[in-house]
PDB file of N, CA and C in Angstrom:
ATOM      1  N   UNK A   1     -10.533   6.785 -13.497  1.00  0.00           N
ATOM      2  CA  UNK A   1      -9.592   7.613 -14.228  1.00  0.00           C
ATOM      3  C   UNK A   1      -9.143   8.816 -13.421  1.00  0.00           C
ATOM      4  N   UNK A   2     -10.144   8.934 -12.238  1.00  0.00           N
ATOM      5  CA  UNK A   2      -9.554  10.193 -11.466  1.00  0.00           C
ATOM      6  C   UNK A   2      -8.676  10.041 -10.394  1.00  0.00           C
ATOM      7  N   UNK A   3      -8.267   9.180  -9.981  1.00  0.00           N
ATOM      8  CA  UNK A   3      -7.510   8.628  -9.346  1.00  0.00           C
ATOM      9  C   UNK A   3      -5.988   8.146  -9.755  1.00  0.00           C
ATOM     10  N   UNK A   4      -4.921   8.572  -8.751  1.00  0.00           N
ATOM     11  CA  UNK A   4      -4.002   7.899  -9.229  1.00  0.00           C
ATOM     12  C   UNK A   4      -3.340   6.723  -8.566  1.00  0.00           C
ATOM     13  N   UNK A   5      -2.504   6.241  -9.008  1.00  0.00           N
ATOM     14  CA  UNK A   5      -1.588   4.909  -8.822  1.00  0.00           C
ATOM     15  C   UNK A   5      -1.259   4.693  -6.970  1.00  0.00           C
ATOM     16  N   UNK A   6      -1.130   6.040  -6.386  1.00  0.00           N
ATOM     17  CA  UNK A   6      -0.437   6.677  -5.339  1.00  0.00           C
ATOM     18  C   UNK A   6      -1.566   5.575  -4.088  1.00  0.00           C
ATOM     19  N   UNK A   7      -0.682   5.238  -3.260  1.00  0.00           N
ATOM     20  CA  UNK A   7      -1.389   4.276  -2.546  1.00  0.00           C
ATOM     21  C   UNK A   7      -0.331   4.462  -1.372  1.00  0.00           C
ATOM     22  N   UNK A   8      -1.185   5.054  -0.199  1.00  0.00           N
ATOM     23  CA  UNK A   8      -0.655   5.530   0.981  1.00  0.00           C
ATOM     24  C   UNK A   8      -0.497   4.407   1.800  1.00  0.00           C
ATOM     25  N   UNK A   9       0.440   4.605   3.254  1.00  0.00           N
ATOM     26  CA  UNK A   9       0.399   3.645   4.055  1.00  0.00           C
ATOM     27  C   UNK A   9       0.069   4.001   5.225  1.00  0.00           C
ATOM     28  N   UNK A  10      -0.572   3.184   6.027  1.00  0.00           N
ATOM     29  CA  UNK A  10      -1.131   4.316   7.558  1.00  0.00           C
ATOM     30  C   UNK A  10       0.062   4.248   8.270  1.00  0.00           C
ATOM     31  N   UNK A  11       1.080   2.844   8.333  1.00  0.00           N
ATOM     32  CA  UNK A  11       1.913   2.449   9.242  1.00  0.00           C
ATOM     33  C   UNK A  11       1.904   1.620   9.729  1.00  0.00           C
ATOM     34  N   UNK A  12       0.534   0.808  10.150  1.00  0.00           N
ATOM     35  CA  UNK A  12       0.120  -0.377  10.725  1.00  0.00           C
ATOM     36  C   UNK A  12       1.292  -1.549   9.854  1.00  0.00           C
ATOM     37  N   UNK A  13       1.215  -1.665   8.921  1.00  0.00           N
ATOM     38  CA  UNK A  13       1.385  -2.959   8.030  1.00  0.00           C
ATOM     39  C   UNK A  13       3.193  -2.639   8.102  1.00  0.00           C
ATOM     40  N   UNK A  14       3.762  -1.513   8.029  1.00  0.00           N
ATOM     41  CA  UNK A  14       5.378  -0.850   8.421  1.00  0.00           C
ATOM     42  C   UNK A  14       5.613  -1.529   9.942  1.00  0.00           C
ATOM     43  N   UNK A  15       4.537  -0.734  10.758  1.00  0.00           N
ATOM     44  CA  UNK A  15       5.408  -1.442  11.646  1.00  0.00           C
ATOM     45  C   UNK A  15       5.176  -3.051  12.160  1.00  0.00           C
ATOM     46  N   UNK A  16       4.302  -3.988  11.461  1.00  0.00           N
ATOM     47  CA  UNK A  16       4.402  -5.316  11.806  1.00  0.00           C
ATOM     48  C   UNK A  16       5.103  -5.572  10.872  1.00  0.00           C
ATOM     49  N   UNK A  17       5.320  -5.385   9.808  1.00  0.00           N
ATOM     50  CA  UNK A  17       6.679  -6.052   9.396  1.00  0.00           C
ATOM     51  C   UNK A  17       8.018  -6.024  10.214  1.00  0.00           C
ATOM     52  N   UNK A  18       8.089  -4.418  10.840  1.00  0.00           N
ATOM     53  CA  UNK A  18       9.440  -4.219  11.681  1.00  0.00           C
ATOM     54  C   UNK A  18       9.802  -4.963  12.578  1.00  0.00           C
ATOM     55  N   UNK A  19       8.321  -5.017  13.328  1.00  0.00           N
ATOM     56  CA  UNK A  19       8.186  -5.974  14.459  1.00  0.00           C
ATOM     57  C   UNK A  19       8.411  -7.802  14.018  1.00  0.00           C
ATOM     58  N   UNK A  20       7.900  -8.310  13.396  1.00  0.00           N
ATOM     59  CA  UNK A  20       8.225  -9.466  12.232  1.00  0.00           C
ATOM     60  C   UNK A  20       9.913  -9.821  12.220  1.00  0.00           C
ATOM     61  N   UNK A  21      10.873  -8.632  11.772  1.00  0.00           N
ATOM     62  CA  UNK A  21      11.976  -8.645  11.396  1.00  0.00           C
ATOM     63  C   UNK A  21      12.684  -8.714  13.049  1.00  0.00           C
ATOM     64  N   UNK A  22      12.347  -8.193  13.984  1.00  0.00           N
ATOM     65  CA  UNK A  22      12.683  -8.020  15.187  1.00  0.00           C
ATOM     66  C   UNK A  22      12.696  -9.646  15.806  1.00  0.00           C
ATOM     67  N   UNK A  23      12.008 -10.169  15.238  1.00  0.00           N
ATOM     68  CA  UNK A  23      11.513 -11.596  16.080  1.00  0.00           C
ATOM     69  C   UNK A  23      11.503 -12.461  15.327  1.00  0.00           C
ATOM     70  N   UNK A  24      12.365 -11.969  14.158  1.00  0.00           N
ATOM     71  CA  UNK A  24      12.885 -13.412  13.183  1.00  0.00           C
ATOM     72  C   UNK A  24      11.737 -14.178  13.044  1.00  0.00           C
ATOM     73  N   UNK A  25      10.224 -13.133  12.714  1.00  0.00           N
ATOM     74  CA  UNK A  25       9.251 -14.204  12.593  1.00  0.00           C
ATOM     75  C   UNK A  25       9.025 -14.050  10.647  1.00  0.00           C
ATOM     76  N   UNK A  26       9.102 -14.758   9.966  1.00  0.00           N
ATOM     77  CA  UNK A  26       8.408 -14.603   8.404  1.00  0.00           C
ATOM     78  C   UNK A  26       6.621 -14.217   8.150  1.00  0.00           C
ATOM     79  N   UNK A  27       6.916 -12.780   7.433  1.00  0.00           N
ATOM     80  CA  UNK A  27       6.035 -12.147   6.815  1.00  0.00           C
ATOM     81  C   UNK A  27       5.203 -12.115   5.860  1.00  0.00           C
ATOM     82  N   UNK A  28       5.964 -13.127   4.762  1.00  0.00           N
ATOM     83  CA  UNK A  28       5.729 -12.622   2.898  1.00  0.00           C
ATOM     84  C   UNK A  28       4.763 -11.561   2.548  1.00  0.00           C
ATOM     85  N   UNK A  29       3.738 -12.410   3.309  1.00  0.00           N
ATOM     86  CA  UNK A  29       2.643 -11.330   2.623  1.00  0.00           C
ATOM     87  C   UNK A  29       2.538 -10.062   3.151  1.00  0.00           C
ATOM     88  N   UNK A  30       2.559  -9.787   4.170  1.00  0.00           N
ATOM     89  CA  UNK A  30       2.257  -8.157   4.761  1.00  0.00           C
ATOM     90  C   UNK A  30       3.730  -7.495   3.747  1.00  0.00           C
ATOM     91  N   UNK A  31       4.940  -8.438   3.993  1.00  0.00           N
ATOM     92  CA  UNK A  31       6.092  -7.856   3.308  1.00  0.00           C
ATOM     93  C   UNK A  31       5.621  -7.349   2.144  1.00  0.00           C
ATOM     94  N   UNK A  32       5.338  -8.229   1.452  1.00  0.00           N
ATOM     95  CA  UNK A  32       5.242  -7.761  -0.146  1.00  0.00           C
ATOM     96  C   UNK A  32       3.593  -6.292  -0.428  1.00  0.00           C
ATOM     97  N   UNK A  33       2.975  -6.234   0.406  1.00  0.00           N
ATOM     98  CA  UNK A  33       1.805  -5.578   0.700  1.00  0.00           C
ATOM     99  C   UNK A  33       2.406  -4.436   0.491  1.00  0.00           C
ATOM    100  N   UNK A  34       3.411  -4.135   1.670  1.00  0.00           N
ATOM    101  CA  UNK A  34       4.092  -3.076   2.461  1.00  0.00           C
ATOM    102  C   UNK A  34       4.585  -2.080   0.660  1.00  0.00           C
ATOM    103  N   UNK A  35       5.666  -3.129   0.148  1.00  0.00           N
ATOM    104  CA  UNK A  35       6.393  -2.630  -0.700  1.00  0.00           C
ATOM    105  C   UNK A  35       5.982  -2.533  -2.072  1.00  0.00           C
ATOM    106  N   UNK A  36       4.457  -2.923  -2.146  1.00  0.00           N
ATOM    107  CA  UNK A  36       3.963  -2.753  -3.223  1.00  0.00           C
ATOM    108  C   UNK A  36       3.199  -1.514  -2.752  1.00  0.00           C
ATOM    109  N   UNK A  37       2.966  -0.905  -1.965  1.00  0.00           N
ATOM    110  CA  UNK A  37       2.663   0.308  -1.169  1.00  0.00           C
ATOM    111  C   UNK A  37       4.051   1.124  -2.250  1.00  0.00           C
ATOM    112  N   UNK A  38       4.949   0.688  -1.588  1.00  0.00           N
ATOM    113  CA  UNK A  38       6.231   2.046  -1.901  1.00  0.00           C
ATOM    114  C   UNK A  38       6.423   2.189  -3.786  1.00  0.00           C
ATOM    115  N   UNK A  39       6.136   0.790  -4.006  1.00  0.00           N
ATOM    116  CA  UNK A  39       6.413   0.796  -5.583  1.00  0.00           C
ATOM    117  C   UNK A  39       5.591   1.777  -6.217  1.00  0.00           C
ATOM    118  N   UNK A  40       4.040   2.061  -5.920  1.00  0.00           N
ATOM    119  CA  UNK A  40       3.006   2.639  -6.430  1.00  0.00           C
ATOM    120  C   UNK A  40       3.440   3.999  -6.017  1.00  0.00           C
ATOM    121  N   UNK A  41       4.449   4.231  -5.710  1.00  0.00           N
ATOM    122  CA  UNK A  41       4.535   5.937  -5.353  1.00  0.00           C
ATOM    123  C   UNK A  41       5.662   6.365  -6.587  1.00  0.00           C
ATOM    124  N   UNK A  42       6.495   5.587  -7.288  1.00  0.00           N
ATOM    125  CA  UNK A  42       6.945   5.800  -8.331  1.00  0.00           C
ATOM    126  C   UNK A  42       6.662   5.941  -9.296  1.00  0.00           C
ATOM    127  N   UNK A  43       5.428   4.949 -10.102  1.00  0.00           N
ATOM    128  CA  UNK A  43       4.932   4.983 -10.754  1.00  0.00           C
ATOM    129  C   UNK A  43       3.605   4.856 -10.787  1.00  0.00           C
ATOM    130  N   UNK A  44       2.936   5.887 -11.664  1.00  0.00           N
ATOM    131  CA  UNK A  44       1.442   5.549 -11.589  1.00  0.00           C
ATOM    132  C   UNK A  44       0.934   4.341 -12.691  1.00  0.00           C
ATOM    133  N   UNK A  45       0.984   3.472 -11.878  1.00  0.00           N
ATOM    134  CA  UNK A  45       0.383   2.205 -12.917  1.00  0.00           C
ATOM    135  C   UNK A  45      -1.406   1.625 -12.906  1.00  0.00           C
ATOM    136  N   UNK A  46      -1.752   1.238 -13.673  1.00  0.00           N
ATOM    137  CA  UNK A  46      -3.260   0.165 -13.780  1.00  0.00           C
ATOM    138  C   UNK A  46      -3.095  -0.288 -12.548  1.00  0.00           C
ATOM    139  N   UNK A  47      -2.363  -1.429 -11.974  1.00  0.00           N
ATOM    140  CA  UNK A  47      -2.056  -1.823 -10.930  1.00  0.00           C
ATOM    141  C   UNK A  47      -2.274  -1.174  -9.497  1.00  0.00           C
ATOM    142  N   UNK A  48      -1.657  -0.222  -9.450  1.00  0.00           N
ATOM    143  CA  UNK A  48      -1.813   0.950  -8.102  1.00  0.00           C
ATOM    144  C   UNK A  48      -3.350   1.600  -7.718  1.00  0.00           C
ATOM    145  N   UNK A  49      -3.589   1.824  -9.141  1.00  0.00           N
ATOM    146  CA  UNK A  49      -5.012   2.378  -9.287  1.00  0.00           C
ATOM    147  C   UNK A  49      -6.104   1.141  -8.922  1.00  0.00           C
ATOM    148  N   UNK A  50      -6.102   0.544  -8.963  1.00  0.00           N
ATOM    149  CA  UNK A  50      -7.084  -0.815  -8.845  1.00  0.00           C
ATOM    150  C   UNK A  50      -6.403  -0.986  -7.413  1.00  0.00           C
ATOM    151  N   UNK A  51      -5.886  -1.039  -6.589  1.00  0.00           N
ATOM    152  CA  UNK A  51      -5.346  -1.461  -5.280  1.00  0.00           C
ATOM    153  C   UNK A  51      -5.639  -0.236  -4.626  1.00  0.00           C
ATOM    154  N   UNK A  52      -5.238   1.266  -5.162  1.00  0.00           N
ATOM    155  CA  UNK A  52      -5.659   2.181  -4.214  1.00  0.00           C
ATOM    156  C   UNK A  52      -7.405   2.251  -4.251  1.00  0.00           C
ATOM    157  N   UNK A  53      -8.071   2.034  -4.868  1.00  0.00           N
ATOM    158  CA  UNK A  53      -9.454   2.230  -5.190  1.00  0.00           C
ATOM    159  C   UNK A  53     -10.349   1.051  -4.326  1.00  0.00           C
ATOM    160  N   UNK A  54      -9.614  -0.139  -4.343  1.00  0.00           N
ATOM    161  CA  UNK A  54      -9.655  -1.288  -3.680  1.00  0.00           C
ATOM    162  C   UNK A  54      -9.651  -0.942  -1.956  1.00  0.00           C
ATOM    163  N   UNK A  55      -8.343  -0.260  -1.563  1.00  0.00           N
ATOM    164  CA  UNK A  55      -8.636   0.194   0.228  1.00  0.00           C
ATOM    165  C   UNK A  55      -9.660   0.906   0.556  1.00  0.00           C
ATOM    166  N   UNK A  56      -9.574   2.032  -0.323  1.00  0.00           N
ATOM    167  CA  UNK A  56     -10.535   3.192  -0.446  1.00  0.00           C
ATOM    168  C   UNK A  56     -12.048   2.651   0.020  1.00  0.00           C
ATOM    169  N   UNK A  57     -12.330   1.737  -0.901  1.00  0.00           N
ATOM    170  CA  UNK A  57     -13.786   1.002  -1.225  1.00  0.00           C
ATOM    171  C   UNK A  57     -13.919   0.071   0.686  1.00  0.00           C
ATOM    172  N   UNK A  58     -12.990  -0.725   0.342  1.00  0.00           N
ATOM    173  CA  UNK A  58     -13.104  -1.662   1.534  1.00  0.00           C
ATOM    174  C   UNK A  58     -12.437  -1.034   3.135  1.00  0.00           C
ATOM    175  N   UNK A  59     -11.577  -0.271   3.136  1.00  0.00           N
ATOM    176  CA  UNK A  59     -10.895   0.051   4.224  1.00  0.00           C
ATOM    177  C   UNK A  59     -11.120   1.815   4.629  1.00  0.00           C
ATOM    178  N   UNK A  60     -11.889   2.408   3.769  1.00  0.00           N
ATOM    179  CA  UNK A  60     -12.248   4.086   3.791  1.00  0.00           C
ATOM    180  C   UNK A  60     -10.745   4.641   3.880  1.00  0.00           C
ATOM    181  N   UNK A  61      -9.776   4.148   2.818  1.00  0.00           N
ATOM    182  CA  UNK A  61      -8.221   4.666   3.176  1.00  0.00           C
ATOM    183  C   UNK A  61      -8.468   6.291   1.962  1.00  0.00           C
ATOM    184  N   UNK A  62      -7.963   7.070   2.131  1.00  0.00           N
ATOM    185  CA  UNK A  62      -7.946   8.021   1.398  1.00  0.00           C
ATOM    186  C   UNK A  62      -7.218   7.763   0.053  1.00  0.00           C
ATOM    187  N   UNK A  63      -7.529   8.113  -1.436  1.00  0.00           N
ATOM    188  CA  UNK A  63      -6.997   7.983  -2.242  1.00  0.00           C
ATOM    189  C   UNK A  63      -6.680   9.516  -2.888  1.00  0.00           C
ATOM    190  N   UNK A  64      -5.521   9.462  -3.420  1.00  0.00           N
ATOM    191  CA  UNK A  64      -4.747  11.169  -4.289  1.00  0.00           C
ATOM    192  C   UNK A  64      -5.740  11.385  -5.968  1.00  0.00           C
ATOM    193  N   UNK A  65      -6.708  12.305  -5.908  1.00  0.00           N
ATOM    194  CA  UNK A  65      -6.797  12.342  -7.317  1.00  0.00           C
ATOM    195  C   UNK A  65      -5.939  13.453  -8.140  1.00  0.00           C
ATOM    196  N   UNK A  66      -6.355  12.957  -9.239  1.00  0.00           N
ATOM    197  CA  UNK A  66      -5.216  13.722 -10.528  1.00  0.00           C
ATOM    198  C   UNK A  66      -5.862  14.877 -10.496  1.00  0.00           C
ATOM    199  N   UNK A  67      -4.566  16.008 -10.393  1.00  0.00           N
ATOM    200  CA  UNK A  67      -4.728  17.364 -10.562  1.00  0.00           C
ATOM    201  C   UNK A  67      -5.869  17.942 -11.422  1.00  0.00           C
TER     202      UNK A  67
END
């Protein structure tokens, strides 16, 4: 509950997609990763929160708690 939706990106997963798009190679998944990254910055959803808590846990990514 102390946590919000907000789910950062380091860049890694930005720029292999870029790189991906550069070389006409197909992505889906990092794609859709990427932009479910950007979606969670609009809204704080169940969703975001369970995915940011999820890197946090497995990847030591930093998560935003609520004021």
């Amino acid at each position: 509950e102390q946590i919000t939706g907000y789910v950062e990106d380091t860049g890694e997963g930005r720029w292999t997609v870029e790189q991906a798009i550069a070389h006409s190679v197909p992505m889906p998944a990092i794609a859709s990763a990427l932009f479910m990254r950007f979606r969670s910055r609009q809204d704080d959803t169940f969703a975001g929160k369970v995915l940011a808590a999820l890197r946090n846990e497995f990847g030591g990514h930093a998560v935003k708690e609520k004021e």
